[in-house]
C-alpha atoms as a PDB file:
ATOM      1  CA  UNK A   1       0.000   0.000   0.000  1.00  0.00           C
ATOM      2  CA  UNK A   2       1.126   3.323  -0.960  1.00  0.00           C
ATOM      3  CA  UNK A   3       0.874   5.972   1.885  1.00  0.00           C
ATOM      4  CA  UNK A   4      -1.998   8.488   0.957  1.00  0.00           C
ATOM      5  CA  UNK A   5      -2.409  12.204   1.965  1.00  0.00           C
ATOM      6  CA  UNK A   6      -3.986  12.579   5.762  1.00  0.00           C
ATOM      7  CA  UNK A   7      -3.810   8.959   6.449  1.00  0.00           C
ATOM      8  CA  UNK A   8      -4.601   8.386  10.078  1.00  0.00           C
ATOM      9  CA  UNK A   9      -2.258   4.838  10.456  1.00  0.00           C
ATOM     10  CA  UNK A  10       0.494   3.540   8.518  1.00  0.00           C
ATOM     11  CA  UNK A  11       1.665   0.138   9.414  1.00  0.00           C
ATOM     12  CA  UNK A  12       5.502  -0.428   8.391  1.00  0.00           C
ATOM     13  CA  UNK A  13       4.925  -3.257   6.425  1.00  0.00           C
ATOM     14  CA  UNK A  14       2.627  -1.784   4.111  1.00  0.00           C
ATOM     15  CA  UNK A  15       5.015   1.283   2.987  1.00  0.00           C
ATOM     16  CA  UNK A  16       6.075   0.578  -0.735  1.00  0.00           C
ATOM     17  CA  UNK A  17       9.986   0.542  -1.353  1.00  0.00           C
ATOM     18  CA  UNK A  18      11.700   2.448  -3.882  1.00  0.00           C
ATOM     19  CA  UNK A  19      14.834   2.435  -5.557  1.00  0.00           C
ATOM     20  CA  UNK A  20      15.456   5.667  -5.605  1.00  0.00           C
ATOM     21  CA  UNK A  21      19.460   5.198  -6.412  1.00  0.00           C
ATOM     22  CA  UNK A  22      22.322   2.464  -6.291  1.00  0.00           C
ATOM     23  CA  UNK A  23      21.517   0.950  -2.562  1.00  0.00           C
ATOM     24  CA  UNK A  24      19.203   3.598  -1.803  1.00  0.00           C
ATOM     25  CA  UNK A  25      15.122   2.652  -1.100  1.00  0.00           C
ATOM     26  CA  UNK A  26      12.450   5.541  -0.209  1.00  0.00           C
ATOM     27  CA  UNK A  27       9.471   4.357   2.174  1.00  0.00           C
ATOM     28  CA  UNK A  28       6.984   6.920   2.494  1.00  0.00           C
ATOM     29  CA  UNK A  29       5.486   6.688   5.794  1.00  0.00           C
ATOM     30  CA  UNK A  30       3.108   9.584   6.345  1.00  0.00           C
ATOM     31  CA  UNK A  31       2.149  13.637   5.068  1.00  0.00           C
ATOM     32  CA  UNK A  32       0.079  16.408   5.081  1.00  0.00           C
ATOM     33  CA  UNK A  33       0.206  19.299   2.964  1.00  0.00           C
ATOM     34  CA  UNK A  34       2.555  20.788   5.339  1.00  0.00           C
ATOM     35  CA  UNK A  35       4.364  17.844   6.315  1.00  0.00           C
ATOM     36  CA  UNK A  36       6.117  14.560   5.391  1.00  0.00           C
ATOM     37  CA  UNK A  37       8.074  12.063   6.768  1.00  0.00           C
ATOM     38  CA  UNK A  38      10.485   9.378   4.893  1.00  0.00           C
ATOM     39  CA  UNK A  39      12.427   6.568   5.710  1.00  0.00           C
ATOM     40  CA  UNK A  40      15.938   5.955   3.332  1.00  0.00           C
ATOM     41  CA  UNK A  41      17.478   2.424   3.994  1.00  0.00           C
ATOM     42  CA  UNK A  42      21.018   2.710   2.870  1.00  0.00           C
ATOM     43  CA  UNK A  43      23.386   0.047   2.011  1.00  0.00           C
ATOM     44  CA  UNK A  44      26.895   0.401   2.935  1.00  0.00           C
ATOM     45  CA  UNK A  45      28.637   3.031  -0.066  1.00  0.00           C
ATOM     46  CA  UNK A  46      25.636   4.252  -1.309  1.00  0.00           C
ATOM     47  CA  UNK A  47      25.330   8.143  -1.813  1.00  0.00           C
ATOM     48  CA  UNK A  48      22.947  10.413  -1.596  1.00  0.00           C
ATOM     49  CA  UNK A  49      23.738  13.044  -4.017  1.00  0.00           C
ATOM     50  CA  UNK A  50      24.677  16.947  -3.488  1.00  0.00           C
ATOM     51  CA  UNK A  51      21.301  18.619  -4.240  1.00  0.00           C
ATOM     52  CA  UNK A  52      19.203  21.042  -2.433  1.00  0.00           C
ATOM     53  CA  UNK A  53      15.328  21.948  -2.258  1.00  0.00           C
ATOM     54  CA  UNK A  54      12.567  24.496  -1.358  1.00  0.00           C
ATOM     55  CA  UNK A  55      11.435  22.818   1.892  1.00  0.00           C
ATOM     56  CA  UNK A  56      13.004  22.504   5.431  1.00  0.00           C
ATOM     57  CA  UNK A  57      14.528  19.252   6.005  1.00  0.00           C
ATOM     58  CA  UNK A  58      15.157  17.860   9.547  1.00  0.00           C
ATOM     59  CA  UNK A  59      17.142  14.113   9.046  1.00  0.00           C
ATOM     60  CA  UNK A  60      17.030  11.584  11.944  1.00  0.00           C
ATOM     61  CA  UNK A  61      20.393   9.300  12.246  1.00  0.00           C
ATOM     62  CA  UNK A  62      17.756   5.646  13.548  1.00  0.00           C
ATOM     63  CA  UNK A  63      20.831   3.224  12.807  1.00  0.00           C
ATOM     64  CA  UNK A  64      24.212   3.178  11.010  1.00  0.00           C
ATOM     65  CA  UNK A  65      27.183   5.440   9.987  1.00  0.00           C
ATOM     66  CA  UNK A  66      26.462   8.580   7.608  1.00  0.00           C
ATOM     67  CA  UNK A  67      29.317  11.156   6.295  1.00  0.00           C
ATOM     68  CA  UNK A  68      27.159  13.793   5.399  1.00  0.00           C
ATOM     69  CA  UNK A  69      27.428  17.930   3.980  1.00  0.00           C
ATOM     70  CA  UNK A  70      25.598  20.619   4.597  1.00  0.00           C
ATOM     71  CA  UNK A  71      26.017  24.046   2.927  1.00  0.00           C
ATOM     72  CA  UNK A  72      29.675  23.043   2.535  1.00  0.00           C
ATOM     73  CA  UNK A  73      30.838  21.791   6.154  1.00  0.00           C
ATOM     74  CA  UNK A  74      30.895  17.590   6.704  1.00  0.00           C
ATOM     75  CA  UNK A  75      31.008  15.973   9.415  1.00  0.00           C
ATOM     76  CA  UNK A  76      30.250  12.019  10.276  1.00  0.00           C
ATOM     77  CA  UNK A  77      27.016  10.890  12.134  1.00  0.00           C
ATOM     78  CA  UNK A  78      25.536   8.034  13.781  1.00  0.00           C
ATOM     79  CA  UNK A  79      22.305   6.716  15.230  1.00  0.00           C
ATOM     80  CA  UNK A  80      20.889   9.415  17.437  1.00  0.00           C
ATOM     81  CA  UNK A  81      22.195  12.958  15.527  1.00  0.00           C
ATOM     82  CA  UNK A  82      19.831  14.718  13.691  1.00  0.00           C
ATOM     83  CA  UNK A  83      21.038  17.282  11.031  1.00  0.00           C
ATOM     84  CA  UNK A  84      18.713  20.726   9.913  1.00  0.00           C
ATOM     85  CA  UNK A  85      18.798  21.648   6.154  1.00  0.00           C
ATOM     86  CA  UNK A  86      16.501  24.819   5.509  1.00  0.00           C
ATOM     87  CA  UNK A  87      15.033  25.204   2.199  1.00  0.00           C
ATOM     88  CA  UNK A  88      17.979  26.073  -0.259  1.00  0.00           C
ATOM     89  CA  UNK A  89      20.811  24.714   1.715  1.00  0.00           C
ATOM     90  CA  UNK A  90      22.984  21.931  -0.922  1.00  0.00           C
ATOM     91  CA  UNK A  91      23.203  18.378   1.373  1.00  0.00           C
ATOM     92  CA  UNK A  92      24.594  15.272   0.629  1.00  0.00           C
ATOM     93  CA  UNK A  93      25.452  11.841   2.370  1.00  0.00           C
ATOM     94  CA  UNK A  94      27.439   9.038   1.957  1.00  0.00           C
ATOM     95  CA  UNK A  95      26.959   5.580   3.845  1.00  0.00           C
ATOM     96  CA  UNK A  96      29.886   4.617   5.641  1.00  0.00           C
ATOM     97  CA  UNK A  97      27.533   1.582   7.950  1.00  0.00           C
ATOM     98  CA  UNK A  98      24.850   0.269   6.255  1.00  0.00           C
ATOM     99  CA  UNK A  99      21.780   2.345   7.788  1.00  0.00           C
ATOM    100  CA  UNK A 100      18.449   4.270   8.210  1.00  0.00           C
ATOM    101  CA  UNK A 101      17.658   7.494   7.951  1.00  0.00           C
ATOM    102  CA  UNK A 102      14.515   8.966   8.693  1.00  0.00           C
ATOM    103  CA  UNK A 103      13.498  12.714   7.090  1.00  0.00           C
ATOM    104  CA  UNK A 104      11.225  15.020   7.711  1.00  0.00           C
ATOM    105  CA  UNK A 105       9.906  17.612   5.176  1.00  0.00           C
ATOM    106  CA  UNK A 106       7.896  21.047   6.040  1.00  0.00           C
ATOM    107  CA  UNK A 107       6.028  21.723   3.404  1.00  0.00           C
ATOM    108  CA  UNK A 108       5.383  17.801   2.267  1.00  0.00           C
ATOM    109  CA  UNK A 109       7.490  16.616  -0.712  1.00  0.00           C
ATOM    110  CA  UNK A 110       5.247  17.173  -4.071  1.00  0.00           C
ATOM    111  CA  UNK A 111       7.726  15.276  -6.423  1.00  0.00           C
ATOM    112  CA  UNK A 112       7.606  12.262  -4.461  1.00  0.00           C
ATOM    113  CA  UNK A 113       4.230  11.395  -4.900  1.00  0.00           C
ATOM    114  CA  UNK A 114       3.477   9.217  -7.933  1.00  0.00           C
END
């Protein structure tokens, strides 16, 4: 099952995967209009390209090893950290421990709706 706008419950197991890049899958969980939130299971390697967006972006580390940039500074996280990316700011990642993390988007994220 695909998540749908203003759903009340989402059980995990019925979030659709997608391969959004090399050993990269998108699970939309739940949104609003003015929020969203996503879970990215990375494999160990993968990358999560420079790019940037209009919406504010608050990433949760849940489990593994990320070396990630924002606006030009990189540092290394790890289950626990959360990083803030305002609308506009270029952010990246690359797994260094296989891992999940979990983002939140304010407004919700138009282009990932199919």
């Amino acid at each position: 099952m695909t998540a749908v706008k203003d759903q009340i419950w989402m059980k995990d197991q019925e979030a659709e995967n997608e391969n959004v890049s090399e050993g990269v899958i998108r699970r939309i969980k739940s949104y609003t209009d003015e929020l969203m939130v996503v879970e990215n299971r990375f494999s160990k390697g993968a990358v999560g390209a420079i790019h940037s967006h209009p919406h504010t972006q608050i990433t949760y580390v849940v489990s593994g090893k990320f070396q990630f940039t924002i606006g030009g500074e990189t540092r290394t996280v790890s289950a626990g950290d959360t990083m803030l990316k305002k609308n506009g700011i270029e952010h990246g990642c690359v797994c260094l421990e296989e891992g999940i993390l979990l983002d939140i988007f304010s407004p919700m994220r138009e282009d990932f709706i199919h």
